[in-house]
C-alpha atoms as a PDB file:
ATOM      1  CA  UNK A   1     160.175  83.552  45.919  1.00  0.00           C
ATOM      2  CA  UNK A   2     160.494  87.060  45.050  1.00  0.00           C
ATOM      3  CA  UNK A   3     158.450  90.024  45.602  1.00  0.00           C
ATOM      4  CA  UNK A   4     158.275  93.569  44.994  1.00  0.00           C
ATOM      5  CA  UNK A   5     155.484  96.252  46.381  1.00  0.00           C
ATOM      6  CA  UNK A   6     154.990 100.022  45.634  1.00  0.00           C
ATOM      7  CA  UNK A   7     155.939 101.102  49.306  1.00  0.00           C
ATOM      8  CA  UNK A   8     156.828 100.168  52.392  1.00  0.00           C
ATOM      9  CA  UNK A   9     153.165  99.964  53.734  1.00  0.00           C
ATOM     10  CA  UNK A  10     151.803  97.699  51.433  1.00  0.00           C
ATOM     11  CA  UNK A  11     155.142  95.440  52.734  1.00  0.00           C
ATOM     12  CA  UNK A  12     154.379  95.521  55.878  1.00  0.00           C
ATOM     13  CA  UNK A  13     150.782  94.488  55.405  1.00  0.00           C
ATOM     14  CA  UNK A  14     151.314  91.653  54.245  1.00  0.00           C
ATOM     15  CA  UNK A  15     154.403  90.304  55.980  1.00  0.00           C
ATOM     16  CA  UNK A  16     152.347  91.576  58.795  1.00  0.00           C
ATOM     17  CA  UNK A  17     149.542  89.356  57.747  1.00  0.00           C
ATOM     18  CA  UNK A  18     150.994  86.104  57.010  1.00  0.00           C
ATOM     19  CA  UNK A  19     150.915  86.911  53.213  1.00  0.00           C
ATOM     20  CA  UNK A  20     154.197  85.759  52.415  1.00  0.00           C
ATOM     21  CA  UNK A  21     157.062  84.066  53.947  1.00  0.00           C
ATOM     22  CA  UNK A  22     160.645  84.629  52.947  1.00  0.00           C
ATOM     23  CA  UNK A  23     164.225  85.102  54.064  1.00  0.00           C
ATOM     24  CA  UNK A  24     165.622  88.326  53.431  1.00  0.00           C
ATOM     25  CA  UNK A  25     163.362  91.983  53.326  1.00  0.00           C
ATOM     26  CA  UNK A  26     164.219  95.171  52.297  1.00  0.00           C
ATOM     27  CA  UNK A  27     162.012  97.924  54.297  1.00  0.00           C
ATOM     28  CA  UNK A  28     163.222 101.987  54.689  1.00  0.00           C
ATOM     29  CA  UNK A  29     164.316 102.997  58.459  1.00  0.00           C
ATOM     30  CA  UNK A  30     161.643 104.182  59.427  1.00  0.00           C
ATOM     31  CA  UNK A  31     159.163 100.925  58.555  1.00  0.00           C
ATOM     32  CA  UNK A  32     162.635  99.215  60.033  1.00  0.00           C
ATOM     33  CA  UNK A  33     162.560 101.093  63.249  1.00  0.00           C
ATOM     34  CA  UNK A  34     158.532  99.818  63.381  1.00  0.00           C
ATOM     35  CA  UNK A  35     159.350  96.156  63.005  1.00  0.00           C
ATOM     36  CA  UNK A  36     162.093  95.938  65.455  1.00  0.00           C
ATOM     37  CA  UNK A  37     159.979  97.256  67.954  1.00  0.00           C
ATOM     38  CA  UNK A  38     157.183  94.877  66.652  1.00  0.00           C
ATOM     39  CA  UNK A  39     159.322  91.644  67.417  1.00  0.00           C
ATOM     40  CA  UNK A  40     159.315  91.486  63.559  1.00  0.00           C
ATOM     41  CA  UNK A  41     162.813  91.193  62.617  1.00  0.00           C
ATOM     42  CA  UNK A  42     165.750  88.713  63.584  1.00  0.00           C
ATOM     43  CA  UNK A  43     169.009  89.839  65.036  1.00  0.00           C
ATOM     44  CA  UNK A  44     171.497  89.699  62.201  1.00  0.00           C
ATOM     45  CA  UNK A  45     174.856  87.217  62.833  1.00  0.00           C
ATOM     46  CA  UNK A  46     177.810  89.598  61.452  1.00  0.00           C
ATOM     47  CA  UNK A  47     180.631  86.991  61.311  1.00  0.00           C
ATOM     48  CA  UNK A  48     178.196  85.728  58.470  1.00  0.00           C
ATOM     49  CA  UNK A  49     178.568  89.304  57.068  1.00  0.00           C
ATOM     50  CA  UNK A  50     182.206  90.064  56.602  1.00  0.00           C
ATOM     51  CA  UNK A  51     181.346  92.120  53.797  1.00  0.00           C
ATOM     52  CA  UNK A  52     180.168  95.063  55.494  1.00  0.00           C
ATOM     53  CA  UNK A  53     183.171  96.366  56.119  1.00  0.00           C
ATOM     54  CA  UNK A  54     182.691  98.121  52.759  1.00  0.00           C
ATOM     55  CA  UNK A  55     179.732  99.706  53.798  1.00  0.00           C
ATOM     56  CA  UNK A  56     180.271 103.556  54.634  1.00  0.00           C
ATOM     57  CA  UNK A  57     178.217 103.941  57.912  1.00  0.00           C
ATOM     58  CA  UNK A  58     179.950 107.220  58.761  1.00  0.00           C
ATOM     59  CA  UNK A  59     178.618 108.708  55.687  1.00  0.00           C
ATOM     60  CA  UNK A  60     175.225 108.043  56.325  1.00  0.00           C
ATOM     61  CA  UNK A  61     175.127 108.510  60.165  1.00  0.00           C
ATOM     62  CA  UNK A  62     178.489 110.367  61.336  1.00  0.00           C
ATOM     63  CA  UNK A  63     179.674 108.320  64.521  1.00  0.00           C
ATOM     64  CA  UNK A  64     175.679 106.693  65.507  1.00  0.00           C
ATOM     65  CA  UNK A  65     174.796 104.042  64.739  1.00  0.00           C
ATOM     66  CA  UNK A  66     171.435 103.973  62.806  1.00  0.00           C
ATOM     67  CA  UNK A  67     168.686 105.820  64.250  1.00  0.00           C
ATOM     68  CA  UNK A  68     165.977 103.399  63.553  1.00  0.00           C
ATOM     69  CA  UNK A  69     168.415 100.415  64.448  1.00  0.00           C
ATOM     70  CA  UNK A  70     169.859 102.102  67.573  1.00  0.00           C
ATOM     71  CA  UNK A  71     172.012  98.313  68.632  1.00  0.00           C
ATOM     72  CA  UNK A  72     172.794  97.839  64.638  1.00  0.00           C
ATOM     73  CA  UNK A  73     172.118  94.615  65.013  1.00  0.00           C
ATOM     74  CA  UNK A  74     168.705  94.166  62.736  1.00  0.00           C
ATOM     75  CA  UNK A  75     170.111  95.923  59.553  1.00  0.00           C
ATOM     76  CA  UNK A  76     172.720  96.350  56.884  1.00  0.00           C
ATOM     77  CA  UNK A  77     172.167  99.213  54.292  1.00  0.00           C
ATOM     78  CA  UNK A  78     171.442  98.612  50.850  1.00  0.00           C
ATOM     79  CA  UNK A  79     170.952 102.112  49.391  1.00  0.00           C
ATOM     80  CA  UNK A  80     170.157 104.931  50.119  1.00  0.00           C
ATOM     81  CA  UNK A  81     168.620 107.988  48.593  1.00  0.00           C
ATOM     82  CA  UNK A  82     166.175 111.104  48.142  1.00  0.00           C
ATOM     83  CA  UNK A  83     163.129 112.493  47.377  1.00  0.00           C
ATOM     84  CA  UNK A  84     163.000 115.132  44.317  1.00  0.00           C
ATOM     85  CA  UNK A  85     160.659 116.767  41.415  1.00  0.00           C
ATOM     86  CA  UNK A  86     161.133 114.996  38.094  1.00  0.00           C
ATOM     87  CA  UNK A  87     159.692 117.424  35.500  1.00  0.00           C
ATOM     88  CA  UNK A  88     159.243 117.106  31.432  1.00  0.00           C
ATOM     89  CA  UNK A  89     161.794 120.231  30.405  1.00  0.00           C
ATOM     90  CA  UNK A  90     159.640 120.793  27.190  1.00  0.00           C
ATOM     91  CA  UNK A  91     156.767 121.811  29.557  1.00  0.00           C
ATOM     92  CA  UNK A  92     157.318 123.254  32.334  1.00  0.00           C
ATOM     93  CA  UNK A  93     158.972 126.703  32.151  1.00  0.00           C
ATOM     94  CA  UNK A  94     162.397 127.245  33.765  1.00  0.00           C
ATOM     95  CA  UNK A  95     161.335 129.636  36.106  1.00  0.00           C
ATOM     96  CA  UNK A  96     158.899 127.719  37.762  1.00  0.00           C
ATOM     97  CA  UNK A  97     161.222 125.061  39.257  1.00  0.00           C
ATOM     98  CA  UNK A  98     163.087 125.326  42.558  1.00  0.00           C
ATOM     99  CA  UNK A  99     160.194 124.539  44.932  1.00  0.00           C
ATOM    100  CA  UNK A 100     158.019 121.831  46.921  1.00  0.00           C
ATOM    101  CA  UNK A 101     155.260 124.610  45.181  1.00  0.00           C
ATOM    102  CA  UNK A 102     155.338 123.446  41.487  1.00  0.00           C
ATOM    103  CA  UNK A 103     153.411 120.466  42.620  1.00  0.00           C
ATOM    104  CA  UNK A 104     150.538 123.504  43.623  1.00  0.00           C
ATOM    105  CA  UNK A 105     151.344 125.544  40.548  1.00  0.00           C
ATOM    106  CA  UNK A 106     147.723 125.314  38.645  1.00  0.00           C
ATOM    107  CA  UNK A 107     149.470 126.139  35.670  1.00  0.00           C
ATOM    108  CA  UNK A 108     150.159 122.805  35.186  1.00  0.00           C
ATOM    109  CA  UNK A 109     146.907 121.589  36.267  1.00  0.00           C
ATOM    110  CA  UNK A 110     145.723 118.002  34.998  1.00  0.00           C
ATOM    111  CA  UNK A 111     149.890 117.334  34.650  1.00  0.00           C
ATOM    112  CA  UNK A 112     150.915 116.882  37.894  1.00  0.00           C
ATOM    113  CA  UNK A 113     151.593 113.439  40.228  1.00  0.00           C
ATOM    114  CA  UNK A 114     151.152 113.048  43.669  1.00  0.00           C
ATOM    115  CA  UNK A 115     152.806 110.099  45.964  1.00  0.00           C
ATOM    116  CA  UNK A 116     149.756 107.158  46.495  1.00  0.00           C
ATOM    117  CA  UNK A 117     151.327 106.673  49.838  1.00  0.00           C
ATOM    118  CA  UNK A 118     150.754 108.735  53.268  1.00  0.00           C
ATOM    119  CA  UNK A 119     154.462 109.567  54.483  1.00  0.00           C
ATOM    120  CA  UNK A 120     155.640 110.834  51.315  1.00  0.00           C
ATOM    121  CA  UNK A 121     152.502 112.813  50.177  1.00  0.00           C
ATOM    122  CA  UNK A 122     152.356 114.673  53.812  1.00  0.00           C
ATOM    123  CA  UNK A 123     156.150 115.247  53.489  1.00  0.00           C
ATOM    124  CA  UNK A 124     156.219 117.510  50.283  1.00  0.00           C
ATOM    125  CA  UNK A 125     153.411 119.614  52.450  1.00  0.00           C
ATOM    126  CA  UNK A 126     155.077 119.149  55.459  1.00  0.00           C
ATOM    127  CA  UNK A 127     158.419 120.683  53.858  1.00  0.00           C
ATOM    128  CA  UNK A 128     156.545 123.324  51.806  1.00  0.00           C
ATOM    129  CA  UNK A 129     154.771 124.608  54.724  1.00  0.00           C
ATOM    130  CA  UNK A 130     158.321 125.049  56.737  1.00  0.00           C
ATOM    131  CA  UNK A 131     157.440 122.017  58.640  1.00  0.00           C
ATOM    132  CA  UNK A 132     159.295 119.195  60.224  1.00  0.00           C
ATOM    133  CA  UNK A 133     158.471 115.666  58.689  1.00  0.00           C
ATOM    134  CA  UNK A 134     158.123 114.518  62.126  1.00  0.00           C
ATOM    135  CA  UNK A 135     155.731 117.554  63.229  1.00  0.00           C
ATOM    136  CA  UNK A 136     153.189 116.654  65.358  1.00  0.00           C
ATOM    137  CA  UNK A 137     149.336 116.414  65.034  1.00  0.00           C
ATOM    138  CA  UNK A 138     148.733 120.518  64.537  1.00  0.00           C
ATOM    139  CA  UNK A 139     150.795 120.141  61.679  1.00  0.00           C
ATOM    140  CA  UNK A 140     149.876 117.185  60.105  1.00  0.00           C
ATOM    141  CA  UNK A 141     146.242 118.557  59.857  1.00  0.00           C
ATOM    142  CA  UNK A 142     147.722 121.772  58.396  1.00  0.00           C
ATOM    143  CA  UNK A 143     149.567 119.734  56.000  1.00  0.00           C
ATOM    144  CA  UNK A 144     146.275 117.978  55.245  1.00  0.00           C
ATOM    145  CA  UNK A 145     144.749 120.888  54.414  1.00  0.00           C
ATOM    146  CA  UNK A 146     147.863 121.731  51.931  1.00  0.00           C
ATOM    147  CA  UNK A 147     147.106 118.507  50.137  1.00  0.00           C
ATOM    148  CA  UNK A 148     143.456 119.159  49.736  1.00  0.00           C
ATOM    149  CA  UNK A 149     144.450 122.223  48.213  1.00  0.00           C
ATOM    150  CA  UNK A 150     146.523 120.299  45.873  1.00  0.00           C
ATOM    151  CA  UNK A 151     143.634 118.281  45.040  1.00  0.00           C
ATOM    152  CA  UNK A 152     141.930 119.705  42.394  1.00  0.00           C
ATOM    153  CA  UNK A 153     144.531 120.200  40.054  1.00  0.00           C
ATOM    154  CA  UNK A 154     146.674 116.788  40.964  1.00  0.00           C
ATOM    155  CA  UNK A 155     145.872 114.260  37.866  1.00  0.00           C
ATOM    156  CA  UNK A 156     146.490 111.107  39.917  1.00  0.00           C
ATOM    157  CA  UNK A 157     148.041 109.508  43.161  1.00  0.00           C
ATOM    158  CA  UNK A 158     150.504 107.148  42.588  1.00  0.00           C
ATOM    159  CA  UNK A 159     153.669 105.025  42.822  1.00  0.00           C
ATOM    160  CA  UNK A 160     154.804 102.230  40.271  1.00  0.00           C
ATOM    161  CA  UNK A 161     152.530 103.932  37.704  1.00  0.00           C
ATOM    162  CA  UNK A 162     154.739 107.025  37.281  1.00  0.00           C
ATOM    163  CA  UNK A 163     157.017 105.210  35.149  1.00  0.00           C
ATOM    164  CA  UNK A 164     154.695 104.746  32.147  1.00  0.00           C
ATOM    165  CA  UNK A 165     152.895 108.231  32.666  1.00  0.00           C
ATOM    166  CA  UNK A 166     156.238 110.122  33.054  1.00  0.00           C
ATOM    167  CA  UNK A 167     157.706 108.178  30.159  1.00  0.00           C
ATOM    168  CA  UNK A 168     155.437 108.571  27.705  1.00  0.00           C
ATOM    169  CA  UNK A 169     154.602 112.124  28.754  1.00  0.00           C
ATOM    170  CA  UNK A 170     150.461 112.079  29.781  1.00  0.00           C
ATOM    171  CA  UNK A 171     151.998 113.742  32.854  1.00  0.00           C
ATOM    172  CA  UNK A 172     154.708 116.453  33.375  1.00  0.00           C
ATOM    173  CA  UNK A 173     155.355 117.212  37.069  1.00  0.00           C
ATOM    174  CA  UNK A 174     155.825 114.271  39.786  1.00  0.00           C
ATOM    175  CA  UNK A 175     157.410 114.392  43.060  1.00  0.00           C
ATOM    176  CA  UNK A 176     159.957 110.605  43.297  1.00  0.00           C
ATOM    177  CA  UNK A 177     162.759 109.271  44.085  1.00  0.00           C
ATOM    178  CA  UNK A 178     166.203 110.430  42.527  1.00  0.00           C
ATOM    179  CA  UNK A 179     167.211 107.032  41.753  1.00  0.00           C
ATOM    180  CA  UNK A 180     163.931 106.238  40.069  1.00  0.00           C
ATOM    181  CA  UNK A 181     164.534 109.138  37.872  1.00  0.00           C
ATOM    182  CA  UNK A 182     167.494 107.899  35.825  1.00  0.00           C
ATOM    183  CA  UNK A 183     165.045 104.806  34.974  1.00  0.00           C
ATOM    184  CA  UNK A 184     162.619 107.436  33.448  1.00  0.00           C
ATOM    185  CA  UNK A 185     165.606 109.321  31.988  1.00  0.00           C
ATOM    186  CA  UNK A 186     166.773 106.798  29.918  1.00  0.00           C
ATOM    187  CA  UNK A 187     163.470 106.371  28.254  1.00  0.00           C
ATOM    188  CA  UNK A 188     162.784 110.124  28.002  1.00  0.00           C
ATOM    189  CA  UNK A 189     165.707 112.467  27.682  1.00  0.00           C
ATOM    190  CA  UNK A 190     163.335 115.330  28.087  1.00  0.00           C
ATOM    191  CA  UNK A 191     163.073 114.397  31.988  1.00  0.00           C
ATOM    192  CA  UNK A 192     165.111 116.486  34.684  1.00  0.00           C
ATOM    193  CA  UNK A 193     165.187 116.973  38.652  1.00  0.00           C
ATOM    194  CA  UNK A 194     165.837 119.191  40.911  1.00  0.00           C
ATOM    195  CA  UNK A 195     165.650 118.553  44.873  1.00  0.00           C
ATOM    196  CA  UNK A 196     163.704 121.512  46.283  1.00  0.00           C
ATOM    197  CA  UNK A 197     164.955 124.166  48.142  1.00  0.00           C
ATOM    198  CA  UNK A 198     163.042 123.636  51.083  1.00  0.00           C
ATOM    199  CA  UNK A 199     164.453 120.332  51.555  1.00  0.00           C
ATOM    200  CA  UNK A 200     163.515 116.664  51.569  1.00  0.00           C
ATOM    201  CA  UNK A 201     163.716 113.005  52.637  1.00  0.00           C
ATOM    202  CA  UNK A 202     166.906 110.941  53.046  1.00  0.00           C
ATOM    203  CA  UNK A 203     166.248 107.631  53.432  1.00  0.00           C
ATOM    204  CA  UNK A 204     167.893 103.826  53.946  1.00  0.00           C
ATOM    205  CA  UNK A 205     166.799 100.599  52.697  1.00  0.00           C
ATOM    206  CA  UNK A 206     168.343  98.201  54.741  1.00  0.00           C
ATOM    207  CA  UNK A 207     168.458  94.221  54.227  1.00  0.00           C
ATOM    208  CA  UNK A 208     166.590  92.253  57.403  1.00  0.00           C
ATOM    209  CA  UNK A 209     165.635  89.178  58.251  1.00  0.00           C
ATOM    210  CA  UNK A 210     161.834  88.698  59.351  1.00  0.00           C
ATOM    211  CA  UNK A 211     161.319  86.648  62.334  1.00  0.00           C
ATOM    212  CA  UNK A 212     159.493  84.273  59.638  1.00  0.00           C
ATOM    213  CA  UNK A 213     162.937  83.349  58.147  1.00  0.00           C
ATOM    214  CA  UNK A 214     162.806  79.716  57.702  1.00  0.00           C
ATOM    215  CA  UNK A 215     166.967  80.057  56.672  1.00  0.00           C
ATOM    216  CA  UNK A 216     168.414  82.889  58.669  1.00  0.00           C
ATOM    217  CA  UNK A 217     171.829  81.547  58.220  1.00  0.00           C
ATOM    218  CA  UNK A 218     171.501  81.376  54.673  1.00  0.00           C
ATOM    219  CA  UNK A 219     169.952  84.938  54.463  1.00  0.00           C
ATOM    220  CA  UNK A 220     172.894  86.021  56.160  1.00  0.00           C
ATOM    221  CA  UNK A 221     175.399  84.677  53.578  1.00  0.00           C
ATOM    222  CA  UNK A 222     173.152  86.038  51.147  1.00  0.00           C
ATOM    223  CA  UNK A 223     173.090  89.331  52.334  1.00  0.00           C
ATOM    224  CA  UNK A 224     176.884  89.278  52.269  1.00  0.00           C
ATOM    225  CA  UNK A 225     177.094  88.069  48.759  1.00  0.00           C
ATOM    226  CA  UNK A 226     174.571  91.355  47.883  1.00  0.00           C
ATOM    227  CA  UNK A 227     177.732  93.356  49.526  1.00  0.00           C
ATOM    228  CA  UNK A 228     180.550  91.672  47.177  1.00  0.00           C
ATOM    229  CA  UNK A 229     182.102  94.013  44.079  1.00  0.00           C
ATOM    230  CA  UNK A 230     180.742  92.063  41.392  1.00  0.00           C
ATOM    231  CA  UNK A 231     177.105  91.977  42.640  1.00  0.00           C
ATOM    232  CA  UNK A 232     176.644  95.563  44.623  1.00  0.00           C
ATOM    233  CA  UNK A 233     178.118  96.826  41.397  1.00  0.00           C
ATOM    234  CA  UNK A 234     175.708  95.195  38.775  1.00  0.00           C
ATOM    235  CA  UNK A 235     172.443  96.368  41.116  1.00  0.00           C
ATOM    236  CA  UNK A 236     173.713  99.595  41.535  1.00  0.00           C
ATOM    237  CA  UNK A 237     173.780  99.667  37.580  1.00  0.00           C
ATOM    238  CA  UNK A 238     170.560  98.012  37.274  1.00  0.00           C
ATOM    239  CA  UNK A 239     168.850  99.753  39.918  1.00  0.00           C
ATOM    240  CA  UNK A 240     170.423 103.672  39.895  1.00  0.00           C
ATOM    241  CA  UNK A 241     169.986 103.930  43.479  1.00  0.00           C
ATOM    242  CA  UNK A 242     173.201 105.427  45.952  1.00  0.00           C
ATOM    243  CA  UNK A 243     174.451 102.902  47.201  1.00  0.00           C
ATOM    244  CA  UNK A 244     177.162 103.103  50.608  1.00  0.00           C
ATOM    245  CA  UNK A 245     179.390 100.294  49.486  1.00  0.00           C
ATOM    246  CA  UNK A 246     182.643 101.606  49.267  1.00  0.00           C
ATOM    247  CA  UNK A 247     183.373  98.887  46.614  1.00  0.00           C
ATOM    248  CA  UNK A 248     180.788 100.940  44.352  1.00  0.00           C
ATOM    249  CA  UNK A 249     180.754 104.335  44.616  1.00  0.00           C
ATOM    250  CA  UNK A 250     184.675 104.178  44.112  1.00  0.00           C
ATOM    251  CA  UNK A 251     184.895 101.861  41.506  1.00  0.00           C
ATOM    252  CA  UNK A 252     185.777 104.032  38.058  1.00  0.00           C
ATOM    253  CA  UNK A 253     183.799 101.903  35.597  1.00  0.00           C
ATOM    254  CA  UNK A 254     180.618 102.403  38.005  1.00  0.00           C
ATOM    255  CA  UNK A 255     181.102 105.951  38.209  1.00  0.00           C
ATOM    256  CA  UNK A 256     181.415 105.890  34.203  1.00  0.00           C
ATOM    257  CA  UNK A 257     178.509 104.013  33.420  1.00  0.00           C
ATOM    258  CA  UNK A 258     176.764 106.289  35.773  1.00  0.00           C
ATOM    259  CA  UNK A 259     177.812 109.433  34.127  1.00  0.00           C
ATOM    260  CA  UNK A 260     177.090 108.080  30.845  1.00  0.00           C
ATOM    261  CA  UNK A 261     173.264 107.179  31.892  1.00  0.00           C
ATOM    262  CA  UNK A 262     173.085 111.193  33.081  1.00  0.00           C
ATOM    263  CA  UNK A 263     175.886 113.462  33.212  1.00  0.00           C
ATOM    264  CA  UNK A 264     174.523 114.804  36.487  1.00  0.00           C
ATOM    265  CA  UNK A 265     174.151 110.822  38.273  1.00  0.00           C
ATOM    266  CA  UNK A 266     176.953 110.991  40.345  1.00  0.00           C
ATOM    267  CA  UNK A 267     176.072 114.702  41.636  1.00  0.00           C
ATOM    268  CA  UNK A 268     172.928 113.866  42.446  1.00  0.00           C
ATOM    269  CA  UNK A 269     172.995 110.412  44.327  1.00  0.00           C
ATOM    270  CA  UNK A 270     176.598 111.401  45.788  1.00  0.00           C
ATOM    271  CA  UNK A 271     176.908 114.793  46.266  1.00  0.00           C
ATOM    272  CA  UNK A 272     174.383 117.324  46.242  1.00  0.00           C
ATOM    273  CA  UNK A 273     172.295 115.644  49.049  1.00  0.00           C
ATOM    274  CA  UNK A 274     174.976 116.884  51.053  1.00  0.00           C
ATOM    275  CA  UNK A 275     174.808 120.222  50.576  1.00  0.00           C
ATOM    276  CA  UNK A 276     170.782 120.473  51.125  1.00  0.00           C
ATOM    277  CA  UNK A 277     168.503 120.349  53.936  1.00  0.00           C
ATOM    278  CA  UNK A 278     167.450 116.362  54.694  1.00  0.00           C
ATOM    279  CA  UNK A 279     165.310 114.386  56.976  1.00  0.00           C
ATOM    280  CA  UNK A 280     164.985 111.342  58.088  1.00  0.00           C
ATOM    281  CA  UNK A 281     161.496 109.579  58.791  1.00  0.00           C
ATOM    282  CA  UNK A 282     161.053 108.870  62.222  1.00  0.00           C
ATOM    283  CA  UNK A 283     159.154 105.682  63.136  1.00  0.00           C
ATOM    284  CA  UNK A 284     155.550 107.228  64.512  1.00  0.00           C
ATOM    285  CA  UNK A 285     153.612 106.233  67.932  1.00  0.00           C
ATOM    286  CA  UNK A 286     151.112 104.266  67.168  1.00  0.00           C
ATOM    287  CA  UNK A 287     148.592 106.603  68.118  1.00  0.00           C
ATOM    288  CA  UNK A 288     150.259 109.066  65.727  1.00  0.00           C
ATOM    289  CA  UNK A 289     150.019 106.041  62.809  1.00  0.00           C
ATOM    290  CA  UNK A 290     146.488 105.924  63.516  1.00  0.00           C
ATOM    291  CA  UNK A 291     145.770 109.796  63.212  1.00  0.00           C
ATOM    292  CA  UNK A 292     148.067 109.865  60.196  1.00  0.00           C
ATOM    293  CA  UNK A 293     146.264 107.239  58.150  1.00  0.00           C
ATOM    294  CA  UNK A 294     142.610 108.963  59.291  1.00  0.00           C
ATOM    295  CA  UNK A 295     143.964 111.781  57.721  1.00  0.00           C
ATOM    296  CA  UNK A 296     145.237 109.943  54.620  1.00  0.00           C
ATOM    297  CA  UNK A 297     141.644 108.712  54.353  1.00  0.00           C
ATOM    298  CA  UNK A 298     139.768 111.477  54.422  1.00  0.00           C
ATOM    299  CA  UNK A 299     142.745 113.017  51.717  1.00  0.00           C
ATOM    300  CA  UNK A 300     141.409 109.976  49.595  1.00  0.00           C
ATOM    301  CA  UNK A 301     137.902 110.343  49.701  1.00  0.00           C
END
């Protein structure tokens, strides 16, 4: 069995729920960091992960271990990556780029794409408005008030469905994920990104086991074959996202086919998120959860 879902809260529902069973999950940190501490997620045998010696840690965290697996015991990254615009070049004008505020720009009313999920939507406020990601309840309203503002001129909310409207060009602005963007790319060659110079999200997806794991030591052995050359290598390909395996991002016919997809791949999943201000989502109180998603709500209405 093998399923996919358009973010990390519609996941949670329904392992939440009881609407699926399976062996190995992929969740961000921050949903990670909220099923630990939910008694969702198994404690990962490492002997039956030798392969993660290739994974670059360091790079991701310095000398900590994760932040939203504080033991490391629950998790071992998969990717990793960013939050940027994607914009159609043969649209928007050059000197409107550089900012979290193109997505407000009424210019480009009627062409512009908003995240369909709560963390990511508050975010590009958040960031625009000089604001933490992790700002507390003052801020979130303000932020709330930033989107509503954004309303009127946004054409839709959404997630999975930017590929086709992106693609095919019925919109022109969107903010997504950098990997994501070298999928659209390579169906429109009129698509760029930029990450904006007030900063953005850095995120992990990390490979788990749910409690509901009816074959943890198989998902283990799994999760180490997902680490090996051959395999990391062909779904970083397939996939475009960073990946931390050091048998990837150092392997020379990787890097090639990655340059040949977009001159710029390697700069932007590598390097440039370096060099720019990032944040990491921070798993919320659950009081906090609830107040965010009341103010989702009355975003939606």
């Amino acid at each position: 069995q093998y399923s996919t879902f358009d973010s990390n809260e519609t996941m949670y529902a329904k392992l939440k729920n009881g609407g699926i069973t399976v062996d190995v999950v992929i969740p961000s940190d921050y949903m990670i960091a909220r099923m630990i501490t939910e008694g969702m997620l198994r404690k990962i045998n490492k002997e039956n992960v030798p392969n993660l010696e290739y994974v670059n840690l360091e790079m991701l965290f310095g000398d900590d271990d994760p932040y939203y697996d504080p033991t490391n015991e629950y998790s071992v990254p998969y990717t990793y990556g960013t939050v940027g615009i994607i914009y159609n070049t043969t649209r928007v004008s050059k000197e409107d780029i550089g900012s979290w505020d193109l997505m407000w720009n009424e210019k480009y009313k009627g062409d512009i794409l908003q995240f369909n999920n709560s963390r990511d939507a508050f975010m590009t406020a958040q960031l625009l408005l000089g604001y933490s990601v992790n700002s507390d309840n003052e801020e979130w309203v303000a932020a709330l008030n930033k989107l509503l503002e954004q309303k009127e001129i946004v054409q839709g909310y959404v997630m999975d469905e930017i590929f086709n409207k992106m693609e095919n060009g019925s919109a022109a602005i969107s903010a997504y994920y950098a990997g994501d963007f070298f999928t659209m790319y390579g169906d429109n060659e009129d698509l760029a990104f930029f990450y904006p110079k007030e900063g953005t999200n850095i995120y992990v997806d990390a490979m788990c086991i749910p409690t509901c794991s009816q074959n943890p030591e198989l998902a283990e052995r799994y999760i180490n074959f997902m680490l090996s050359e051959d395999a990391a290598i062909a779904n970083a390909e397939y996939i475009c996202y960073a990946s931390p395996n050091r048998l990837v991002y150092e392997n020379e016919e990787y890097i090639a086919a990655m340059e040949e997809l977009h001159e710029d791949a390697m700069s932007i999943l590598y390097n440039d998120i370096f060099n720019i201000k990032t944040e990491y989502y921070y798993n919320l109180s659950p009081e906090q959860l609830e107040r965010v998603n009341e103010l989702w709500e009355e975003l939606k209405i």
